[in-house]
PDB file of N, CA and C in Angstrom:
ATOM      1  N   UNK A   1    -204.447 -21.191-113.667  1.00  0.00           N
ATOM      2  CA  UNK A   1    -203.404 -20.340-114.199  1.00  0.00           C
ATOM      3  C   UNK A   1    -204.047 -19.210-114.997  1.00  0.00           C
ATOM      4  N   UNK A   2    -203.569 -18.077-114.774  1.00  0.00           N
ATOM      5  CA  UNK A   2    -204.254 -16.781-115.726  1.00  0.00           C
ATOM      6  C   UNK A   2    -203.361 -17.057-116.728  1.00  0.00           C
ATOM      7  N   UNK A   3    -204.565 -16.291-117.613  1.00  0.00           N
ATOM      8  CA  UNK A   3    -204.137 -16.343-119.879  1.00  0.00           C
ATOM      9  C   UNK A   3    -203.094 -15.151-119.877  1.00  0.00           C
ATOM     10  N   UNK A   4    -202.640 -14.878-119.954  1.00  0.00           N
ATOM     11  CA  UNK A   4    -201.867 -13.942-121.078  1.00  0.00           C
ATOM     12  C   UNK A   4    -200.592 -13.014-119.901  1.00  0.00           C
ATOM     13  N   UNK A   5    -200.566 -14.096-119.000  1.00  0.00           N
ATOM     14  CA  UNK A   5    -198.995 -13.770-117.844  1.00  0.00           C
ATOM     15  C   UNK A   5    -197.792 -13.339-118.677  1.00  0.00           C
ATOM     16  N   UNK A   6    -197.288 -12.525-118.128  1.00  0.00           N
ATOM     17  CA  UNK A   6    -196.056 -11.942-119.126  1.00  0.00           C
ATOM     18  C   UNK A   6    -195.185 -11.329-118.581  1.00  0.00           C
ATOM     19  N   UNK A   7    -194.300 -12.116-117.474  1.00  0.00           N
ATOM     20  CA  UNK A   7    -193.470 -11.549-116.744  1.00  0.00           C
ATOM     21  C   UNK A   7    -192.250 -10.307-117.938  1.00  0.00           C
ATOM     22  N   UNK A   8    -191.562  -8.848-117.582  1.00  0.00           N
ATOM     23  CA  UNK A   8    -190.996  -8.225-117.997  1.00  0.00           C
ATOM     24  C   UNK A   8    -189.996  -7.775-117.156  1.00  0.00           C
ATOM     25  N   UNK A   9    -188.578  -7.812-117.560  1.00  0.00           N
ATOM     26  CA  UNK A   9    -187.571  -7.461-116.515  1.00  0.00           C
ATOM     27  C   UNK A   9    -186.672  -6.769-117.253  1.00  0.00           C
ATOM     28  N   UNK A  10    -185.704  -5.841-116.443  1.00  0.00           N
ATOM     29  CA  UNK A  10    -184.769  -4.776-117.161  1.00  0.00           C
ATOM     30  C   UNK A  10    -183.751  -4.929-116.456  1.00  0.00           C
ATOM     31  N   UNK A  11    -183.169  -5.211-116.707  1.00  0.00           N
ATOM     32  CA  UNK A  11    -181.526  -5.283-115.875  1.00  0.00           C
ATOM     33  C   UNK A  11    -180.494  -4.755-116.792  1.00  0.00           C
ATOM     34  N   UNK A  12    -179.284  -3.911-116.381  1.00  0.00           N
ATOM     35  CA  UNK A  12    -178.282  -3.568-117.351  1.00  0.00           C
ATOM     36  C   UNK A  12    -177.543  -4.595-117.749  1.00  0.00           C
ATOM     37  N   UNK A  13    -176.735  -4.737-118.361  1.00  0.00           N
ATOM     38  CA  UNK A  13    -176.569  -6.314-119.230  1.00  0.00           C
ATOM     39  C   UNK A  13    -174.600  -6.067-118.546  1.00  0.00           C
ATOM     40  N   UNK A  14    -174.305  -4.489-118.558  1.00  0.00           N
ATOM     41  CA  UNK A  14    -172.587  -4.950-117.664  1.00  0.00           C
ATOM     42  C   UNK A  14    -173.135  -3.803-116.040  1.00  0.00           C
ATOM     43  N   UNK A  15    -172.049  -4.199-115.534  1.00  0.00           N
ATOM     44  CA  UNK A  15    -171.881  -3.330-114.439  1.00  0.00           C
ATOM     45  C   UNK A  15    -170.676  -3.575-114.089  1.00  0.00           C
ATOM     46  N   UNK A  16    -170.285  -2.213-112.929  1.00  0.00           N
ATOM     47  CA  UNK A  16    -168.711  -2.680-112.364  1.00  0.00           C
ATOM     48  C   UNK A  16    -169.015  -3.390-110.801  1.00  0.00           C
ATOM     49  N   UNK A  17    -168.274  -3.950-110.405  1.00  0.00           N
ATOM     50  CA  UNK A  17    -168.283  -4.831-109.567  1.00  0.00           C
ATOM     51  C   UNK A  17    -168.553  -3.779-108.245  1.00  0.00           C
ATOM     52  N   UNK A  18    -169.479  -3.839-107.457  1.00  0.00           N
ATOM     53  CA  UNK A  18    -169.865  -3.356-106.351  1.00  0.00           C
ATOM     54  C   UNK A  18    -170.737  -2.330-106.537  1.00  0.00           C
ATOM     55  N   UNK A  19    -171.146  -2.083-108.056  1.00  0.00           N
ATOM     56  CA  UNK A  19    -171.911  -1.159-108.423  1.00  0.00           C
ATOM     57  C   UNK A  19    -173.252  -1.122-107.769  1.00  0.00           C
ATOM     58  N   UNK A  20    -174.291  -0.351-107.462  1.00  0.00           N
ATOM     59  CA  UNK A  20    -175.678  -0.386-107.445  1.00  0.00           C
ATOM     60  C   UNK A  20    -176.326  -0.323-108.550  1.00  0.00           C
ATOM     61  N   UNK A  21    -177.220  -1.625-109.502  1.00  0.00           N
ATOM     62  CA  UNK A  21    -177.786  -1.595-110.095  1.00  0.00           C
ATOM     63  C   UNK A  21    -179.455  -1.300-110.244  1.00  0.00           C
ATOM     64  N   UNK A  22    -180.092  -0.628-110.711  1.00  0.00           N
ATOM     65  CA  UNK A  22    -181.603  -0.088-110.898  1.00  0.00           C
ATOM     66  C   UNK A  22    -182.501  -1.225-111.401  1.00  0.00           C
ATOM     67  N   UNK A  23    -183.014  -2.194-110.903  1.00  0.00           N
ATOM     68  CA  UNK A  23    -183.708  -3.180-111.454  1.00  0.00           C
ATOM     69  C   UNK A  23    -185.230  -2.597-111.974  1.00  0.00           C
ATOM     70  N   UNK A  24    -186.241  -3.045-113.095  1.00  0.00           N
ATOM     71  CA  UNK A  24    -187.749  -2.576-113.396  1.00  0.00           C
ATOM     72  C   UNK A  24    -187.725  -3.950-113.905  1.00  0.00           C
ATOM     73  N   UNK A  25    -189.335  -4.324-112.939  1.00  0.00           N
ATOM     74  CA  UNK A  25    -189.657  -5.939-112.973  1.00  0.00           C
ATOM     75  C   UNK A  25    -191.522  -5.163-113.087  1.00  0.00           C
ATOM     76  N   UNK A  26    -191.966  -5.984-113.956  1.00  0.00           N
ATOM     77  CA  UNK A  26    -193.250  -6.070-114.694  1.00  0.00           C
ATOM     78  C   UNK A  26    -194.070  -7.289-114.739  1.00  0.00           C
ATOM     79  N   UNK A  27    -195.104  -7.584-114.385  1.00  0.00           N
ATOM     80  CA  UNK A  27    -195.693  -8.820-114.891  1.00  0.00           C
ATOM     81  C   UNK A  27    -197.049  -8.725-115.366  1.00  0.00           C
ATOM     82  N   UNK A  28    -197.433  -8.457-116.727  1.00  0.00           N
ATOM     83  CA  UNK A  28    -198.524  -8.974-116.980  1.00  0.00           C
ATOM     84  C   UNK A  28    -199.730  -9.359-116.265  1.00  0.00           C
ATOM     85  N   UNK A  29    -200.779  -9.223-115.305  1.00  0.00           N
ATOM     86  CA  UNK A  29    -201.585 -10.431-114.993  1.00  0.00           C
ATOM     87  C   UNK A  29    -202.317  -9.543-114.312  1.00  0.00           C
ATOM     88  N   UNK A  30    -203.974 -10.212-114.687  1.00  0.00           N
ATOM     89  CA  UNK A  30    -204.875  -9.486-114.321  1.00  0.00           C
ATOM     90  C   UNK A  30    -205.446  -9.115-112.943  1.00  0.00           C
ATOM     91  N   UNK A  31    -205.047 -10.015-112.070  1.00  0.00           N
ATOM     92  CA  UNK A  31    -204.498  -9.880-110.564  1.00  0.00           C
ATOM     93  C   UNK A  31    -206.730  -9.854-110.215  1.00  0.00           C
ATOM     94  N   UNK A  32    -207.331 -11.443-110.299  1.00  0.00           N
ATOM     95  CA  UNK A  32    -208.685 -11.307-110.064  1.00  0.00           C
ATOM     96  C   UNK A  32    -209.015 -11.856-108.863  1.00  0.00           C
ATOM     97  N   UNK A  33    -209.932 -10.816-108.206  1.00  0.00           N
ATOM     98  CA  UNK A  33    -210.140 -11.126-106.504  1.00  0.00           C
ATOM     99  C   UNK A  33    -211.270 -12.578-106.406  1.00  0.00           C
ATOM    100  N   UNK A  34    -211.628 -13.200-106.988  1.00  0.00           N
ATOM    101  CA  UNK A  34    -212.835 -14.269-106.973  1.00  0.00           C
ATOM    102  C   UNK A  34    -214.089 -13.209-106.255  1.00  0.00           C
ATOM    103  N   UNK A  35    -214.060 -11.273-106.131  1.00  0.00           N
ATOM    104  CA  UNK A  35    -215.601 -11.669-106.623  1.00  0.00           C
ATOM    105  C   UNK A  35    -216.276 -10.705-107.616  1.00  0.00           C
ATOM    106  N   UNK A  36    -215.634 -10.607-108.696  1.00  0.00           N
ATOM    107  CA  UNK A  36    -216.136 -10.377-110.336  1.00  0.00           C
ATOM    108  C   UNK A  36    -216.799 -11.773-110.393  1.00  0.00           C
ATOM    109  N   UNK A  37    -217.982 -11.381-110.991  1.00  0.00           N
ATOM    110  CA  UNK A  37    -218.476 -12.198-111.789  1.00  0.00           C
ATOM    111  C   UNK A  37    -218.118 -11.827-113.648  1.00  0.00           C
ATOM    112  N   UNK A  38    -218.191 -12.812-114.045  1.00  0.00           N
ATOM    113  CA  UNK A  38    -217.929 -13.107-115.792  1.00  0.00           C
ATOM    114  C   UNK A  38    -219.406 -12.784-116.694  1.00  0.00           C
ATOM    115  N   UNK A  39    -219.566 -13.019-118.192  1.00  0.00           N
ATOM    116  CA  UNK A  39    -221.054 -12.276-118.256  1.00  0.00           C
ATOM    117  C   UNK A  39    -222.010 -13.474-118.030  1.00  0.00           C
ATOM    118  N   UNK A  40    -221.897 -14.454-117.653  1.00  0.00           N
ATOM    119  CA  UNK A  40    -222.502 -15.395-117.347  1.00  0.00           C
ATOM    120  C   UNK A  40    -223.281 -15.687-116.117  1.00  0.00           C
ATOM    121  N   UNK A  41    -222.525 -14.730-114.966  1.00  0.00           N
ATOM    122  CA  UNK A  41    -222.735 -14.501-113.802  1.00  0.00           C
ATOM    123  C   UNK A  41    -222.493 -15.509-112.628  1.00  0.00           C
ATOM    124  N   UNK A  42    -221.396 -16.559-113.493  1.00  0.00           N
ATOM    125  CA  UNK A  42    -220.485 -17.020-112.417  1.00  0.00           C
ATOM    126  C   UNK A  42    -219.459 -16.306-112.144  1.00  0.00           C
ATOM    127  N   UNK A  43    -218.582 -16.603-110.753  1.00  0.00           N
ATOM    128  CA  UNK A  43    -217.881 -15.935-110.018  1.00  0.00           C
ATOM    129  C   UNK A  43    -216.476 -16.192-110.922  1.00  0.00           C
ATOM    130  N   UNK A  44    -215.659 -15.461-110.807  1.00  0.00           N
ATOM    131  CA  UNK A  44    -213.985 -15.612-111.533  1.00  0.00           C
ATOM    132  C   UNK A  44    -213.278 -16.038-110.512  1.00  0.00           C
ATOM    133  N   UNK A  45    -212.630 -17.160-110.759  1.00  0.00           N
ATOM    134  CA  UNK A  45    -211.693 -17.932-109.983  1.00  0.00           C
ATOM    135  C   UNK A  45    -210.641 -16.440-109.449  1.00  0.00           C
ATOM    136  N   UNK A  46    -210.677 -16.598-107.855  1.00  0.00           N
ATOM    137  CA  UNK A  46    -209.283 -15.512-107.620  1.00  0.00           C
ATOM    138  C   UNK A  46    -208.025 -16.149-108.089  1.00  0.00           C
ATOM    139  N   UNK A  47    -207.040 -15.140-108.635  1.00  0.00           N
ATOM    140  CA  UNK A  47    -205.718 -15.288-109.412  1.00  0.00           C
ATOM    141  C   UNK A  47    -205.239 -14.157-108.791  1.00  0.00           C
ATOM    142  N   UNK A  48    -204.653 -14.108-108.415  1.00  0.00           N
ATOM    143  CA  UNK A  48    -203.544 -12.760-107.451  1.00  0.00           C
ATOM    144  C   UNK A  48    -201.745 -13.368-107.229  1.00  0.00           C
ATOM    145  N   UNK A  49    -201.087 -12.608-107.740  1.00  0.00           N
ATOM    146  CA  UNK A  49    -199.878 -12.415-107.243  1.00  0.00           C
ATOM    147  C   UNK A  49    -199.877 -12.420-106.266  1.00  0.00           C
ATOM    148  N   UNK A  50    -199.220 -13.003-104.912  1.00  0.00           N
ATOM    149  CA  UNK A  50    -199.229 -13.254-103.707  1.00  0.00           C
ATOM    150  C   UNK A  50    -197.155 -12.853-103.283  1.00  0.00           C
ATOM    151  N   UNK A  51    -196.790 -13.165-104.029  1.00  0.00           N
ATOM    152  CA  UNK A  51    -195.371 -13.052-103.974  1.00  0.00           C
ATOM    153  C   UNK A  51    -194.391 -13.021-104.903  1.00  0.00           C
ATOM    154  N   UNK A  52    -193.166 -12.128-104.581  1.00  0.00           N
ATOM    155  CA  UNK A  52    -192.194 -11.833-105.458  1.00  0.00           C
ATOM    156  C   UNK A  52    -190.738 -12.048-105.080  1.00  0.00           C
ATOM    157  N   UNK A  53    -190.311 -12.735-105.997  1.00  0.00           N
ATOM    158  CA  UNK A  53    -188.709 -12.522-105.146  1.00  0.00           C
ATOM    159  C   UNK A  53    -187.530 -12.441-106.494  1.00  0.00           C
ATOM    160  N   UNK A  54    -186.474 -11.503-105.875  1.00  0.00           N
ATOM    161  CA  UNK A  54    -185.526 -11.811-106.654  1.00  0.00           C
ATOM    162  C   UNK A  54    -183.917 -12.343-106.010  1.00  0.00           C
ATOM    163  N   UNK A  55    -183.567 -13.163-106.788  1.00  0.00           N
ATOM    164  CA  UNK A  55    -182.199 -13.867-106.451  1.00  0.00           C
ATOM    165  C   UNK A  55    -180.819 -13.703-107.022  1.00  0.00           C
ATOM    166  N   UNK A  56    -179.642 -13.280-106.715  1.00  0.00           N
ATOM    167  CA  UNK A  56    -178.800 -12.967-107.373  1.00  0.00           C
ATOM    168  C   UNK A  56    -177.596 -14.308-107.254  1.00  0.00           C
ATOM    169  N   UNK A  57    -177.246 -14.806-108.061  1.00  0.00           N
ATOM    170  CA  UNK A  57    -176.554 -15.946-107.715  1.00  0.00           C
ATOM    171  C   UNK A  57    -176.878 -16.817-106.944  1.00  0.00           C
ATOM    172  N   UNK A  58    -178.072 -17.180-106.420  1.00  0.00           N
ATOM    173  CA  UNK A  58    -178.268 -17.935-105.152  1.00  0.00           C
ATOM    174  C   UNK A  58    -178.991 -17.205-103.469  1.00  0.00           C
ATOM    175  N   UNK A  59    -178.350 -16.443-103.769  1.00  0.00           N
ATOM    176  CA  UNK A  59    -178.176 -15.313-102.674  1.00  0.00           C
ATOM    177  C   UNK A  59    -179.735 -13.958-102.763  1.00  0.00           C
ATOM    178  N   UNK A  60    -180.335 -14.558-102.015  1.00  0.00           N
ATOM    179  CA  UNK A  60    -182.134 -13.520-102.055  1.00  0.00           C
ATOM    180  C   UNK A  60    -181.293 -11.823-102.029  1.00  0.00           C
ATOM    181  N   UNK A  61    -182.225 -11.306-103.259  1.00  0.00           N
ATOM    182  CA  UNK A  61    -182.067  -9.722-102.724  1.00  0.00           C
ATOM    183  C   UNK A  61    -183.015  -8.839-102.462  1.00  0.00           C
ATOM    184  N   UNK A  62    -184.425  -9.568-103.026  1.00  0.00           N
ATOM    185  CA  UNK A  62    -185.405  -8.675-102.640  1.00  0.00           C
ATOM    186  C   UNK A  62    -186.733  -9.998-102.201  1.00  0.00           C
ATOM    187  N   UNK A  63    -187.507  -9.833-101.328  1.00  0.00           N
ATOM    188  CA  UNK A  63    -189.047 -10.916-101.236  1.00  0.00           C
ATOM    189  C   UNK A  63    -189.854 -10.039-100.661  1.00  0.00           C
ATOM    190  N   UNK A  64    -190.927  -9.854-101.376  1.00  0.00           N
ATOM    191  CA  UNK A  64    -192.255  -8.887-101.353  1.00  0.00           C
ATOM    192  C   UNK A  64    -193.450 -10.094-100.886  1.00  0.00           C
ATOM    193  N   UNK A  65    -194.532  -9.945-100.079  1.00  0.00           N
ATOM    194  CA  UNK A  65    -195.170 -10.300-100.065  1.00  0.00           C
ATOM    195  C   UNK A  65    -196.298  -8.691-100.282  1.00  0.00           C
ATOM    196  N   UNK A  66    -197.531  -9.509-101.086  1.00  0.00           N
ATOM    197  CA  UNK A  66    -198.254  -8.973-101.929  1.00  0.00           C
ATOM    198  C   UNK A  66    -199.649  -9.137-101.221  1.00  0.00           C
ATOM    199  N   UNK A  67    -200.330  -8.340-101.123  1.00  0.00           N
ATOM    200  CA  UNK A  67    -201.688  -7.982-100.394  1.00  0.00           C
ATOM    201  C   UNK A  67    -202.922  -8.377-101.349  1.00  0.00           C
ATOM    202  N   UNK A  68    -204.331  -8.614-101.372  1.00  0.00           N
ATOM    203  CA  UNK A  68    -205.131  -8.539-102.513  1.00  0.00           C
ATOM    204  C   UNK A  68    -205.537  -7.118-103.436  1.00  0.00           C
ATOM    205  N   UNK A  69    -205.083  -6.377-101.943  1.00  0.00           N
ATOM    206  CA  UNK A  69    -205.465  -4.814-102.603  1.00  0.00           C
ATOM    207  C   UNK A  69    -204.612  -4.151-103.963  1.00  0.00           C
ATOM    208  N   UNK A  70    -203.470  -5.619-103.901  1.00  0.00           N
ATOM    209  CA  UNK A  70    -202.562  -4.656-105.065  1.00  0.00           C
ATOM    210  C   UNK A  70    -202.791  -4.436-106.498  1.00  0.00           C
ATOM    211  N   UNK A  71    -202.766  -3.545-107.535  1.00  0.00           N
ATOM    212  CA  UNK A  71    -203.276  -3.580-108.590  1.00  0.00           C
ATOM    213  C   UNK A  71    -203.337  -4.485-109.630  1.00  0.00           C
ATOM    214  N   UNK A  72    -203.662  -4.445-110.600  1.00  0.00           N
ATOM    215  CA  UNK A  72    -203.433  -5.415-112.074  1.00  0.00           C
ATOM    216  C   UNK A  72    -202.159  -4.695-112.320  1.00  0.00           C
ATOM    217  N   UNK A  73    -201.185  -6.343-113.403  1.00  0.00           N
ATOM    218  CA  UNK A  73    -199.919  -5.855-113.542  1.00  0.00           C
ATOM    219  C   UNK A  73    -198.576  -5.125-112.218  1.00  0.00           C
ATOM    220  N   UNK A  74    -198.703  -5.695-111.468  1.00  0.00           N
ATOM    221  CA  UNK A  74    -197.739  -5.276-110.492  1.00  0.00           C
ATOM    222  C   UNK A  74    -196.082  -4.593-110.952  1.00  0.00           C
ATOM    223  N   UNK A  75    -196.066  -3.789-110.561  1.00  0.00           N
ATOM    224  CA  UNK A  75    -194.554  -2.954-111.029  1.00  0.00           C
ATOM    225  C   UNK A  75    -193.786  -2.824-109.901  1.00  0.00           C
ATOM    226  N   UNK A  76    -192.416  -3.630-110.041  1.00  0.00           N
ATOM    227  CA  UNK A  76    -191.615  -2.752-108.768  1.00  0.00           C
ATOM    228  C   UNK A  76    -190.603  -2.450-109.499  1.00  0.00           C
ATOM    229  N   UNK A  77    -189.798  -1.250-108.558  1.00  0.00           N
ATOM    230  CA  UNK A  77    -188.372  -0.630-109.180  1.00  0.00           C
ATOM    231  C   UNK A  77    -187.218  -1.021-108.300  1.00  0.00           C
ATOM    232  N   UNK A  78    -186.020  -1.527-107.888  1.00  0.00           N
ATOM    233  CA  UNK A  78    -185.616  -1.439-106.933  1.00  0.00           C
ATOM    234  C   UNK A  78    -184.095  -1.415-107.165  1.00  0.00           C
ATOM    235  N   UNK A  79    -183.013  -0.816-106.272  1.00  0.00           N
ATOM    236  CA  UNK A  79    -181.368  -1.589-106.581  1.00  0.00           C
ATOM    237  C   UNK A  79    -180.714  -2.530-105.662  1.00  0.00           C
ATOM    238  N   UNK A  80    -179.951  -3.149-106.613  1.00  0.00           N
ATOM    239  CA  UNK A  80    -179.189  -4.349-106.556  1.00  0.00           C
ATOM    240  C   UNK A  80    -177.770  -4.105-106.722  1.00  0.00           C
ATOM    241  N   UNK A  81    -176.793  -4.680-105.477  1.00  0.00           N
ATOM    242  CA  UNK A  81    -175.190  -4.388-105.482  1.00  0.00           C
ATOM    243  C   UNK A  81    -174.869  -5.274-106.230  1.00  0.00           C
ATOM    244  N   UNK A  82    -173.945  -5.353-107.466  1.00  0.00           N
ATOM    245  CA  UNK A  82    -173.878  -6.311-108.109  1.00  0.00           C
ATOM    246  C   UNK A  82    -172.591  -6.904-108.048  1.00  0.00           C
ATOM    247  N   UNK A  83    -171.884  -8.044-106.980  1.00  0.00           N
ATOM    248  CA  UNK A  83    -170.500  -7.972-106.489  1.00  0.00           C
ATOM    249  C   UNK A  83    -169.364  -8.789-107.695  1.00  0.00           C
ATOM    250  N   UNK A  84    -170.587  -9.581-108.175  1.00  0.00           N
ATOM    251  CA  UNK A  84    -169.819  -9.988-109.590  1.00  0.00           C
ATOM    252  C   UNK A  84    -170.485 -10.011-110.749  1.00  0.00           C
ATOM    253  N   UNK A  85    -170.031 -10.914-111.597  1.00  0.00           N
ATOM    254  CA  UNK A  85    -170.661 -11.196-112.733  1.00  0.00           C
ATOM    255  C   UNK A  85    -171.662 -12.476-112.350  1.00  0.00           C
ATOM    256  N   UNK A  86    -172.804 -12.466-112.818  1.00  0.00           N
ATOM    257  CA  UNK A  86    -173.737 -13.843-111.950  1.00  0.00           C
ATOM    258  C   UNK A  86    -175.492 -13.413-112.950  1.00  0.00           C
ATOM    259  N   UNK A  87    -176.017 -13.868-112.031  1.00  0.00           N
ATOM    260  CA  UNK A  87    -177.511 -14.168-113.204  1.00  0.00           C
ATOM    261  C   UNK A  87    -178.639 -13.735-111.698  1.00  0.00           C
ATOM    262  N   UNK A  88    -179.287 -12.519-112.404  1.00  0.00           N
ATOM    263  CA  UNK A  88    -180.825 -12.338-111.395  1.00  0.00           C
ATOM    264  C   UNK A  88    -181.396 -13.394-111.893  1.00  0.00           C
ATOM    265  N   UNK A  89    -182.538 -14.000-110.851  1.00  0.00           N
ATOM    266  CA  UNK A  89    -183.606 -14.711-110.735  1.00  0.00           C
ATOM    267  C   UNK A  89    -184.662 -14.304-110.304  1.00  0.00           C
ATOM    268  N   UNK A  90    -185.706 -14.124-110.976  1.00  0.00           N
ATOM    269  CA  UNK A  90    -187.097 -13.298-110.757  1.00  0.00           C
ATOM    270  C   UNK A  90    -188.277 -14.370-110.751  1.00  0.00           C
ATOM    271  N   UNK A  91    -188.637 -14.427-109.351  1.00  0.00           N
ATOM    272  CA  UNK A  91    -190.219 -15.420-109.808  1.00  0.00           C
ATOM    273  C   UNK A  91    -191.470 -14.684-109.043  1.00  0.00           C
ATOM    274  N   UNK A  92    -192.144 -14.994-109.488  1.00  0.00           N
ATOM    275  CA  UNK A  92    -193.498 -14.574-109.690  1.00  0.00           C
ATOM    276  C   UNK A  92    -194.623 -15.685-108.629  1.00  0.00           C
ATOM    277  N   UNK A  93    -194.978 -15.240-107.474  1.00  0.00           N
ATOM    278  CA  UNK A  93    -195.858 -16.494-107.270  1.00  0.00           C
ATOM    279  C   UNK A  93    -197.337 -16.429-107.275  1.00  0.00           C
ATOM    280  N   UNK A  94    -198.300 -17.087-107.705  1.00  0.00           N
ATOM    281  CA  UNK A  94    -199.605 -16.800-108.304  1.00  0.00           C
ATOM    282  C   UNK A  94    -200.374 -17.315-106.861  1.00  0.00           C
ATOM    283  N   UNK A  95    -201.832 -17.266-106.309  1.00  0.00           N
ATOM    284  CA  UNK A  95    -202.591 -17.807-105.358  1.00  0.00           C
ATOM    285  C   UNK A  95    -202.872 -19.194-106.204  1.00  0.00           C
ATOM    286  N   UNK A  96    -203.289 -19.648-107.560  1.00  0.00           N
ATOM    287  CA  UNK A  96    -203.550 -20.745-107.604  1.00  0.00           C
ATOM    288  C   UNK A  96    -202.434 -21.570-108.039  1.00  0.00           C
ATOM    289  N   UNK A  97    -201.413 -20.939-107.374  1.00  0.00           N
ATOM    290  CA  UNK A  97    -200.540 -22.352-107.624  1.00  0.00           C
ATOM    291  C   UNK A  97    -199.289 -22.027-108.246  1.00  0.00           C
ATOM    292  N   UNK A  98    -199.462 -21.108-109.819  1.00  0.00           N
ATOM    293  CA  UNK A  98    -198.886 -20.968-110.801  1.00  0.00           C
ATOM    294  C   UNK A  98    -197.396 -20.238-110.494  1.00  0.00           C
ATOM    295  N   UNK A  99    -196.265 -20.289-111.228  1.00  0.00           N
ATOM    296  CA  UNK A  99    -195.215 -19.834-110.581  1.00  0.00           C
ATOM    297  C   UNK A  99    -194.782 -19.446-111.958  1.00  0.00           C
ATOM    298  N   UNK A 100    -194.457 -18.276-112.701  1.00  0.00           N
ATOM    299  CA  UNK A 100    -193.839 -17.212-113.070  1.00  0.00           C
ATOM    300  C   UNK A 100    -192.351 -16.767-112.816  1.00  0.00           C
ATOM    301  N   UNK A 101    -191.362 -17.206-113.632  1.00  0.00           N
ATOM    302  CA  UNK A 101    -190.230 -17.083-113.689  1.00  0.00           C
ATOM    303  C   UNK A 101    -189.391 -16.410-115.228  1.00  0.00           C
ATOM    304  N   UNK A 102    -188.282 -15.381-114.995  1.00  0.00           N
ATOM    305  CA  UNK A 102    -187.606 -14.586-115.991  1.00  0.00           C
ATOM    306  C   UNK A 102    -185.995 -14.927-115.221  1.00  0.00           C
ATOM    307  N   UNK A 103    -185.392 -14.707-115.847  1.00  0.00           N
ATOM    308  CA  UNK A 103    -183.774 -15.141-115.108  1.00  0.00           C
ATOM    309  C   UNK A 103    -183.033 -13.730-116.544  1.00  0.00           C
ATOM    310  N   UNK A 104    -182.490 -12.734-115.749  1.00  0.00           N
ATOM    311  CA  UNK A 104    -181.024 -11.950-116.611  1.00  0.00           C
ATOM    312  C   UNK A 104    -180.077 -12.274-116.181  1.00  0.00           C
ATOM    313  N   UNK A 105    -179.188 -11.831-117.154  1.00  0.00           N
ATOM    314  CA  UNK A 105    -177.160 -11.863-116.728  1.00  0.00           C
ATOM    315  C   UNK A 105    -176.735 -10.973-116.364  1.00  0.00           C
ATOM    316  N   UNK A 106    -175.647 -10.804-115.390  1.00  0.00           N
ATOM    317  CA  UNK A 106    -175.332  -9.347-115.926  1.00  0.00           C
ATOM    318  C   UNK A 106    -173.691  -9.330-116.011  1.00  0.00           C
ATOM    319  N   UNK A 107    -172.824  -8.801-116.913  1.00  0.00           N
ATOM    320  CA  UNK A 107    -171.555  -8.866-116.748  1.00  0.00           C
ATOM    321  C   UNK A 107    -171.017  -8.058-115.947  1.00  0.00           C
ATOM    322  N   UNK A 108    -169.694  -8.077-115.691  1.00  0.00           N
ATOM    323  CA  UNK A 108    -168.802  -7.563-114.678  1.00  0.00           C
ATOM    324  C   UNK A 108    -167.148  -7.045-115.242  1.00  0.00           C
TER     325      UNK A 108
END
């Protein structure tokens, strides 16, 4: 598991029903390919974001799969129809395993 993961999410807190909402999803994490070496001159375990998804009530609205080439801290922007009042679900999936989760509301 990488140190200092810090998933960040922005969602508007009302909307009107059928609205398009502007989602900004952030995560923290140093995103390491296994081949940095450390000053020791062993190799750094790879840690990469591999996948992203977000869920609106149950119901998938966005799933990214993630390349090694992608940077530290991954940023996406994206919109979301928001048909009621219900709860995003944001997870985060790591290569070693680790799974990264934020959940907003949003009213209606």
């Amino acid at each position: 598991m990488a140190s200092g993961v810090k998933p960040r999410v922005k969602v508007p807190k009302k909307a009107s029903a059928g609205e398009a909402v502007t989602i900004k999803v952030l995560i923290s994490h140093p995103m390491e390919s296994g081949q940095r070496k450390d000053s020791s001159g062993n190799l750094i375990p790879r840690s990469i974001i591999n996948r992203f998804t977000c869920e609106f009530n149950g119901q998938s609205v966005i799933d990214i799969t993630m390349e090694p080439a992608i940077s530290t801290n991954p940023y996406f922007e994206f919109d979301a129809t928001v048909p009621e009042a219900g709860d995003f679900k944001f997870t985060w999936y790591d290569d070693d395993g680790s799974v990264y989760e934020d959940s907003q509301s949003v009213a209606v």
